[in-house]
Every structure is written in C-alpha cells, then in structure tokens.
Protein backbone atom coordinates (compact mmCIF):
# COMPACT_ATOMS: atom_id res chain seq x y z
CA UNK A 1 7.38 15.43 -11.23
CA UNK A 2 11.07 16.36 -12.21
CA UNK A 3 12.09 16.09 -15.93
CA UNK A 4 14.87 13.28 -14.49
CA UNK A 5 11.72 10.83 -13.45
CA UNK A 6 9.86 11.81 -16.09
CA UNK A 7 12.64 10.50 -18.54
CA UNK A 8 13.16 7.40 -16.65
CA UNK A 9 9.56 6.81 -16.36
CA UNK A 10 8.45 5.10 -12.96
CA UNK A 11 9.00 1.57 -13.11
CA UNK A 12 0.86 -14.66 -4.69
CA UNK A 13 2.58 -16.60 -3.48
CA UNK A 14 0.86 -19.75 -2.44
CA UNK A 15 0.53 -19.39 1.44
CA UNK A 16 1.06 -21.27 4.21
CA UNK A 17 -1.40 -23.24 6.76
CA UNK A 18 -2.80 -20.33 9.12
CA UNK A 19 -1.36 -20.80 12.48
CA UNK A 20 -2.44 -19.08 15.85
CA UNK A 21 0.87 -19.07 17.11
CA UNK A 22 1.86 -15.01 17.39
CA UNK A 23 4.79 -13.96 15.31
CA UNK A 24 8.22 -14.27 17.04
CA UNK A 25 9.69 -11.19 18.65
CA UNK A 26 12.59 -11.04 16.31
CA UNK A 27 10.81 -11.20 13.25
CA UNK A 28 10.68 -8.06 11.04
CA UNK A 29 9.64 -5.07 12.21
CA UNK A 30 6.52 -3.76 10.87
CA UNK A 31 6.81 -0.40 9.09
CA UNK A 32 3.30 1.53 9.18
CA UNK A 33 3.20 3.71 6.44
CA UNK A 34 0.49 6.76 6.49
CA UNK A 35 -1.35 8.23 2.88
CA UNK A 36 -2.31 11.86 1.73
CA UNK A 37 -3.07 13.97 4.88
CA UNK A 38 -4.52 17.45 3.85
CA UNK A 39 -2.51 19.96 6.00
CA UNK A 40 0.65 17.57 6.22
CA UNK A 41 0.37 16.94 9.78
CA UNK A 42 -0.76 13.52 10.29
CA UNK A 43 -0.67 11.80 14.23
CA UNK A 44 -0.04 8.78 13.86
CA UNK A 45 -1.00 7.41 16.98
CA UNK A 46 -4.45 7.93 15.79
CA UNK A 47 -4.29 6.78 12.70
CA UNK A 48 -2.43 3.65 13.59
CA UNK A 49 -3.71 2.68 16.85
CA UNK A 50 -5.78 -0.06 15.90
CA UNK A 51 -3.20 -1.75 13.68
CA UNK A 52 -0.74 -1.04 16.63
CA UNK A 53 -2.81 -3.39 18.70
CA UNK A 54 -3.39 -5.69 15.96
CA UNK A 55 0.30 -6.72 15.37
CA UNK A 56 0.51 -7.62 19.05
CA UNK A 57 3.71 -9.32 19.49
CA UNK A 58 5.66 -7.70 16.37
CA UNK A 59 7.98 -4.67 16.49
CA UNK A 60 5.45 -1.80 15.33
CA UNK A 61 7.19 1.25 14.50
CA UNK A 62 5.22 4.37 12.69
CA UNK A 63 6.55 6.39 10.17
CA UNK A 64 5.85 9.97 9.33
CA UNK A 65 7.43 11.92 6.54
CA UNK A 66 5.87 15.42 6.56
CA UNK A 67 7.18 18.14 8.75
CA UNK A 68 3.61 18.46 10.81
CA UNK A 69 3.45 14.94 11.54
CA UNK A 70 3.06 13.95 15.17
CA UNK A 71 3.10 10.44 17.44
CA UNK A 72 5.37 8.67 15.05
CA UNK A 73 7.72 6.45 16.02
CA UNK A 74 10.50 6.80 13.08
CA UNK A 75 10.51 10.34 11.10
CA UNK A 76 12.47 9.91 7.09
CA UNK A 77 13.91 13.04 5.84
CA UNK A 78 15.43 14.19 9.06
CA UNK A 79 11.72 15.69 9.09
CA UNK A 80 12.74 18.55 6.91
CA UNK A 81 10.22 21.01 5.16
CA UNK A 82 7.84 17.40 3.65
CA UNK A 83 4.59 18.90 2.80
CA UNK A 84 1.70 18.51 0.41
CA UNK A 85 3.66 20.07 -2.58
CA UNK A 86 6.55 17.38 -1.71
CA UNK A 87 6.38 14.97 -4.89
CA UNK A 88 5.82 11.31 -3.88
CA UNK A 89 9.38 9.97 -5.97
CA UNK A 90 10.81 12.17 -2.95
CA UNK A 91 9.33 10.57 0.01
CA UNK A 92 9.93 7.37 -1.55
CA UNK A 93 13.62 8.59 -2.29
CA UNK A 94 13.64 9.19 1.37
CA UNK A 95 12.16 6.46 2.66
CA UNK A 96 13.58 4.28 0.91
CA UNK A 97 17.27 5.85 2.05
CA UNK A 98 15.25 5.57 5.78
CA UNK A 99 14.96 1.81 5.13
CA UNK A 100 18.27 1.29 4.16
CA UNK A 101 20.44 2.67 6.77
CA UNK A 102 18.03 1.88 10.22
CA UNK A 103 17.25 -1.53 8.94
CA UNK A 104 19.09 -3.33 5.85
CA UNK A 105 22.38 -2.02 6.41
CA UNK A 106 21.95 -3.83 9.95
CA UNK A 107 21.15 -6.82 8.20
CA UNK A 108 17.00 -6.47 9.20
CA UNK A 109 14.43 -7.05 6.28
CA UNK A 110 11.23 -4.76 7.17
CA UNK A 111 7.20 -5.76 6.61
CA UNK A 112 5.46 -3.15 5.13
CA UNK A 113 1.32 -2.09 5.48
CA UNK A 114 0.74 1.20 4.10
CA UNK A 115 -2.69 3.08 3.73
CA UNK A 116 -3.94 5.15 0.90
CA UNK A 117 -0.81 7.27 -0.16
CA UNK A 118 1.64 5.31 1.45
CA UNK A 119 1.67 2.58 -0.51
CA UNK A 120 2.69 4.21 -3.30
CA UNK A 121 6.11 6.24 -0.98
CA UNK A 122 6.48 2.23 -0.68
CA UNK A 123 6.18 1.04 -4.04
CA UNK A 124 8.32 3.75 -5.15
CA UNK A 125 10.65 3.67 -2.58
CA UNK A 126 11.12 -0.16 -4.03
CA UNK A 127 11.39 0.51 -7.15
CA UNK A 128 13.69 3.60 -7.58
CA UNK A 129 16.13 1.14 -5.23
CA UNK A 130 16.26 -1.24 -7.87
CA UNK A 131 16.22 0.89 -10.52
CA UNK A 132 18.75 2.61 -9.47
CA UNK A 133 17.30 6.19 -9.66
CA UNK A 134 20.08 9.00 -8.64
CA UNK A 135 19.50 9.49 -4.74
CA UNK A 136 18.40 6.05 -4.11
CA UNK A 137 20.32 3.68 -1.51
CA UNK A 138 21.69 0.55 -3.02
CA UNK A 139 19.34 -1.68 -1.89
CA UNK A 140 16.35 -2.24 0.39
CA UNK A 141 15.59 -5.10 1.94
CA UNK A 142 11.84 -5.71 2.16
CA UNK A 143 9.65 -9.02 2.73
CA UNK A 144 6.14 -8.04 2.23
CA UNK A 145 3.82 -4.93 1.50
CA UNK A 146 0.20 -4.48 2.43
CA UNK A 147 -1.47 -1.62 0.61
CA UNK A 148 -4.62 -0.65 1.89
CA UNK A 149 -7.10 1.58 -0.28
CA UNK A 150 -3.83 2.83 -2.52
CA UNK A 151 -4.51 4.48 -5.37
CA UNK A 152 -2.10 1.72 -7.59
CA UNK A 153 -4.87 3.18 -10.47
CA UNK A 154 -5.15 6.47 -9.55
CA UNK A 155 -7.59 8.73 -7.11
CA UNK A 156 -11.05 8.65 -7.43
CA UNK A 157 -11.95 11.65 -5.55
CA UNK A 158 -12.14 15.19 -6.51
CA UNK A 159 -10.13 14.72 -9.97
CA UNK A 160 -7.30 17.87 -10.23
CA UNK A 161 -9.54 19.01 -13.81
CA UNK A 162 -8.56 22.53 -11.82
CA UNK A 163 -4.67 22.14 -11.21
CA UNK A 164 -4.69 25.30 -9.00
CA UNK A 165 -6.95 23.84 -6.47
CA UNK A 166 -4.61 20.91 -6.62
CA UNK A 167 -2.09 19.85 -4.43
CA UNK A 168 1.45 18.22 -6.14
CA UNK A 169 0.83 14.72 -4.61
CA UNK A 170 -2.67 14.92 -5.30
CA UNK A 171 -1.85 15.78 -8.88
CA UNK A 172 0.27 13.25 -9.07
CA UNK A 173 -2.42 10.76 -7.75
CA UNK A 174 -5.04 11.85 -10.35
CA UNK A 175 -4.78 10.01 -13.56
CA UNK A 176 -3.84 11.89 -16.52
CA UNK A 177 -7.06 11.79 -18.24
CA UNK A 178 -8.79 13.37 -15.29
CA UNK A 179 -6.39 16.61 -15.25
CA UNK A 180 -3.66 14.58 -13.10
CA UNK A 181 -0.47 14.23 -14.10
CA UNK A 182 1.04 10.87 -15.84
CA UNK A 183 2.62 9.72 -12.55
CA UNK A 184 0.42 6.81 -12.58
CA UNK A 185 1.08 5.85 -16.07
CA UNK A 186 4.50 5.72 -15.05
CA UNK A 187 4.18 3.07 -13.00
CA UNK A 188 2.66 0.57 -15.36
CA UNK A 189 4.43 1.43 -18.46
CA UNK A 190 7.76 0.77 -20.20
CA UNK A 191 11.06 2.73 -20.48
CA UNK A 192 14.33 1.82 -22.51
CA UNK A 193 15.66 -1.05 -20.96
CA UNK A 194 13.23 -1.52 -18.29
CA UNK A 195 10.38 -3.99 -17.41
CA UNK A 196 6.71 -3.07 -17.47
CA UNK A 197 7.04 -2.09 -13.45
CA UNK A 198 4.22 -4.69 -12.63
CA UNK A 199 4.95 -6.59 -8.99
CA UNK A 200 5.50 -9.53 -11.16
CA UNK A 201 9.07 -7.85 -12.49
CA UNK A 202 12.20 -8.17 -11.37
CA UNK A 203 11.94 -4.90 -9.51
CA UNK A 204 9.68 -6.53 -7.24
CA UNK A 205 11.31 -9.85 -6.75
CA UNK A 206 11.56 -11.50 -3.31
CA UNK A 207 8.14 -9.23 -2.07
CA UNK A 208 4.89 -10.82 -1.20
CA UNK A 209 2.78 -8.10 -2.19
CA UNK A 210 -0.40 -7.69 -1.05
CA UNK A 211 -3.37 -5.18 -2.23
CA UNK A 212 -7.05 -4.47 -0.45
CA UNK A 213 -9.93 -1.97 -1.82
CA UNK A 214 -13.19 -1.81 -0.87
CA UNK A 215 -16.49 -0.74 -3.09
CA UNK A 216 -17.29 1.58 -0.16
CA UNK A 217 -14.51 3.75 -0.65
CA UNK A 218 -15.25 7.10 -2.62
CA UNK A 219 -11.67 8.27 -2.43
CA UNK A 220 -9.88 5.13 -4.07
CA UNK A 221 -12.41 3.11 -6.23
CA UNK A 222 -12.02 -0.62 -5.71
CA UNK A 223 -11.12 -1.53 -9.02
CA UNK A 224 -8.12 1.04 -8.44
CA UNK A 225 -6.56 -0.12 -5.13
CA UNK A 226 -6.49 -3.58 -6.89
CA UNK A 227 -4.98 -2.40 -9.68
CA UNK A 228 -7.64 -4.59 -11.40
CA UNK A 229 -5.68 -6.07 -14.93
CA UNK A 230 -2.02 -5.88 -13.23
CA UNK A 231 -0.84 -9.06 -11.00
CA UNK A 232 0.24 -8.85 -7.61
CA UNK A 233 0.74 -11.97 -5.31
CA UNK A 234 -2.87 -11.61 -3.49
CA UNK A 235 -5.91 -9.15 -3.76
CA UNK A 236 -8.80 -8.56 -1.88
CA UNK A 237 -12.02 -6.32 -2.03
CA UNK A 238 -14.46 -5.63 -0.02
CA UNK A 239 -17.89 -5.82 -2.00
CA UNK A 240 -21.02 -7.28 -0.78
CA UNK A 241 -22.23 -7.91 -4.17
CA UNK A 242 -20.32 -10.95 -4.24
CA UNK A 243 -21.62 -12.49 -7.55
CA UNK A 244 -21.31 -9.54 -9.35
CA UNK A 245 -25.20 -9.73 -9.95
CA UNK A 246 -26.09 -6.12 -9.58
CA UNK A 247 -27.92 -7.56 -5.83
CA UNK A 248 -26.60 -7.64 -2.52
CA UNK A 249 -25.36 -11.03 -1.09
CA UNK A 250 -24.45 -10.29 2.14
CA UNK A 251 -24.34 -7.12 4.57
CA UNK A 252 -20.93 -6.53 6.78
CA UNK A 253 -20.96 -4.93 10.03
CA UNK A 254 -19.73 -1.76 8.83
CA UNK A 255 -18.91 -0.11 5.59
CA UNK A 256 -15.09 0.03 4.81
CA UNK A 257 -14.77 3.40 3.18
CA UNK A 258 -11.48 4.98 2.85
CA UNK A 259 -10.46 5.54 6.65
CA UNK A 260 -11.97 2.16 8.05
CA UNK A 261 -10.02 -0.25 5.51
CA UNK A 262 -6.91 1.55 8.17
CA UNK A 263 -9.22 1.14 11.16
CA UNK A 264 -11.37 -1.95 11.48
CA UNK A 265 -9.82 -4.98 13.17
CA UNK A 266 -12.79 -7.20 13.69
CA UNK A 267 -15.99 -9.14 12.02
CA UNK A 268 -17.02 -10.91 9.35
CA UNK A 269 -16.95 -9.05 5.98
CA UNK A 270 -18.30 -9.58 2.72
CA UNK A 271 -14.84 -10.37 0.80
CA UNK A 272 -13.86 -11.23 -2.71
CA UNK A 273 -10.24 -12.73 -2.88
CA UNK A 274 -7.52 -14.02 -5.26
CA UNK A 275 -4.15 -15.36 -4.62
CA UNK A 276 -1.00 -16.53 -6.79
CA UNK A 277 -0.45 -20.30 -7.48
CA UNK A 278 -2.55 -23.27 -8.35
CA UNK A 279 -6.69 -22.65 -7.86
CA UNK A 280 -5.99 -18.83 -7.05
CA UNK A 281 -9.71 -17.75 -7.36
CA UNK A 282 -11.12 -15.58 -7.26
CA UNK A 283 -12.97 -16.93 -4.15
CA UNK A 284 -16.02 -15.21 -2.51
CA UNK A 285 -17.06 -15.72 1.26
CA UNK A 286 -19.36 -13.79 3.82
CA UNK A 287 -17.02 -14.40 6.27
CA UNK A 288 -14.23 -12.70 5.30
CA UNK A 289 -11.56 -11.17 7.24
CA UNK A 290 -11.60 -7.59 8.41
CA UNK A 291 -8.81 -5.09 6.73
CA UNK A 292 -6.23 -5.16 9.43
CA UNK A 293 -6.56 -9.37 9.99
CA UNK A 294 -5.67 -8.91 6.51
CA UNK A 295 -2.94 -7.06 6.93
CA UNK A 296 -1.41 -9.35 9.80
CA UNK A 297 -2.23 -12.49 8.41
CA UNK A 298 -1.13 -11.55 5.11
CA UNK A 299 2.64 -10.44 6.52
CA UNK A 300 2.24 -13.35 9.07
CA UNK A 301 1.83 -15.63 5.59
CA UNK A 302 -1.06 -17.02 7.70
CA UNK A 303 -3.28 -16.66 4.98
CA UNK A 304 -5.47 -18.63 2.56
CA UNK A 305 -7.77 -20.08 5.40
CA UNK A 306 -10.43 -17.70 4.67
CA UNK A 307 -14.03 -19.83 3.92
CA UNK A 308 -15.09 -20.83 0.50
C-alpha cells in the first residue's frame, strides 16, 4: 500500500414487493466483478456463467483486470501488466476510471455483484471517487453492489504470518493482526476530516448495498463477508444452524463454500437475513434463496419476500 493511501487512510433500504416481471432491457447494465485468482489469469466465462444466465434479460458484461484474464467482456487498465502484486487501491483506481468514462460519462448508472476480491476493487473504486483520491474520476455513478464471500473483515485463509509466501493483494486482504497489512483497518476507521467509511456514510450514499457469506466458506469466514458490527442496507448468511443453538436446523442441497456462493443459482437454502428499515430482522427461513437469486433479486429490489 503506497505511503499516499496510507496517509489518507481508506475510507437497507426497505424493498419493494417481489415481482416476476424480468428487468427491462434498458435498465443498468450489470458489472460482474471477479476476486483473488492465484496466477492472475482468471476466465471469466467460467466463473460467471451461471450468473450470466441468471440475469437473463439484463445487459451482463464481465470485467477482468489482470493481464492473464480471459472471456471477459470489458478489460480496466487497458489490460496492462495487473497481476497478483497489483495493490487493490489500483484496480479500484482503475475501475473506477473504467466506470466513469464507458458508463457515467454517458449518463448510464451500473449494478454491481462482485465475488470474493472484487468487492472490495468495488468498494474502493467507490470510495476513492468520492473521496477524491489523486487518480480517481470525478464521479461514479453506481445503483447497487452485491458482494459475495468478500473479505469486508479480512481473509480467513492461509493468514500472510510469512509475508514472503504472500502475495500484495493477499497481504492486503489479511488483517493486520494475522501478519496482513492494515488495509482492512483502513476501511473502517477514521482520517482527518473524513467519515468512519461504513456504507452508511456519505461516501456510500445513493448505493443499495448488499453483502452474502456463508459458514461453509473456509476462505472468507461468515462473520467477515458480513462485516458483522458495520451496517450495510441488507445481509445474508448462509448457516444451517439457524438458531444459533450449536445444532443443525436444516440441511441445504449443497454447501456454499467460497466458489459456490459465485456458482449456485437454485434451491432452497438454510438462510439467515437482515434488512434496513422498520422490522429488519434478523429473519431465519429454510427456504431461503440461493446466492445468485440473491444477487438478482437484490439489484432487481425484488427482495424481502423470502419466508419467515
């Protein structure tokens, strides 16, 4: 992380009645927004081919932002030398200039779903906008973010106590107190004349932010990708203790580890949930949505019709 960020530090809404009715065709485009890929050369046909096909009937376009990436529909950077090393304020300084001139300076507000990684480029990419961090466009004109299994806490897996064996973004990912750096920190605490950089400041204003995690995952703990004991406009976890007993209340389909909360489109999940506005949970159900009718309903504001 460069001294510059360092010194600046890194600084739900009730919804509507679901609806069946697909999205119209000129509503925003859906940005998909990869995570960490060891090697830097993500395809992103295969890792977004299932939420491709889920947003049936929006404008889907893929983004890559490492110089091996493949199958993606947009590239930010002008897919220059983006690797593994790259530090995450410069995707998101990219991205964020991506956003900018192919879709706000044309007068087009963008939908967001990132996994893992991604949704921190995103949140970044936000926030250094409004900030105003040297680099950053002028503004960025963005509707709603879906994280899924972002580590908004910090990684779970494989904590950098070793910084050689470490990759920069994955150093950056790693909480301080495990050997990481204090990237994360940065994104929850103050600076001189800035907010606490939660999605409930005015960085964040006019974005419906939404964040999933699952107790399966081993990469981004669920308490993480939530990041439990900060607000954000809705959050939902996979967990099929539901009552927080210590027992087992239900069994989904399939476990939603780190790579399915990206992948899984259908069934009925073990879910906790909490939303923004007057009796916002949390609410428990067995028949909870999978991750990526999450994702749509959540940027198609068809969302709280999930059962009790």
């Amino acid at each position: 992380m460069s001294a510059a960020i360092l010194a600046a530090g890194l600084g739900m809404t009730a919804p509507a009645v679901a609806s069946a009715e697909p999205a119209a065709a000129d509503s925003e485009p859906v940005l998909l927004v990869h995570g960490y890929n060891e090697g830097a050369d993500a395809d992103c046909e295969d890792l977004w081919g299932n939420a491709r096909a889920e947003f049936d009937g929006r404008s889907v376009r893929t983004i890559g932002y490492y110089e091996g990436d493949e199958g993606c529909d947009e590239f930010v950077g002008g897919r220059g030398n983006n690797d593994n090393d790259t530090p995450i304020q410069d995707l998101a300084e990219e991205f964020a200039n991506h956003i900018y001139t192919d879709y706000t300076s044309k007068g087009q507000s963008v939908d967001v779903v990132a996994h893992s990684m991604g949704g921190l480029v995103t949140r970044v990419a936000v926030l250094g906008t409004r900030e105003g961090w040297a680099g950053f466009p002028p503004e960025v004109e963005v509707d709603d973010v879906v994280t899924l299994g972002t580590p908004h806490g910090g990684i779970t897996k494989d904590p950098c106590s070793d910084p050689a064996q470490c990759s920069h973004q994955w150093w950056q990912m790693t909480r301080a107190q495990d050997g990481g750096s204090g990237f994360i920190s940065k994104l929850h605490e103050s600076a001189d004349g800035a907010k606490d950089r939660g999605f409930d400041d005015p960085w964040a204003e006019g974005i419906d932010w939404s964040l999933v995690g699952s107790e399966e995952d081993t990469t981004v703990d669920y308490d993480r990708a939530i990041d439990e004991g900060y607000w954000a406009h809705q959050k939902y976890g996979f967990d099929e203790d539901l009552n927080n007993n210590g027992d087992p209340d239900c069994t989904s389909p399939e476990n939603i580890d780190h790579q399915a909360i990206r992948l899984v489109r259908n069934g009925d999940f073990c879910l906790r949930y909490w939303h923004h506005g007057n009796d916002g949970g949390p609410f428990t159900t067995d028949e909870g949505w999978a991750p990526l009718e999450i994702a749509r309903n959540a940027i198609n504001h068809e969302g709280d019709n999930l059962p009790r």
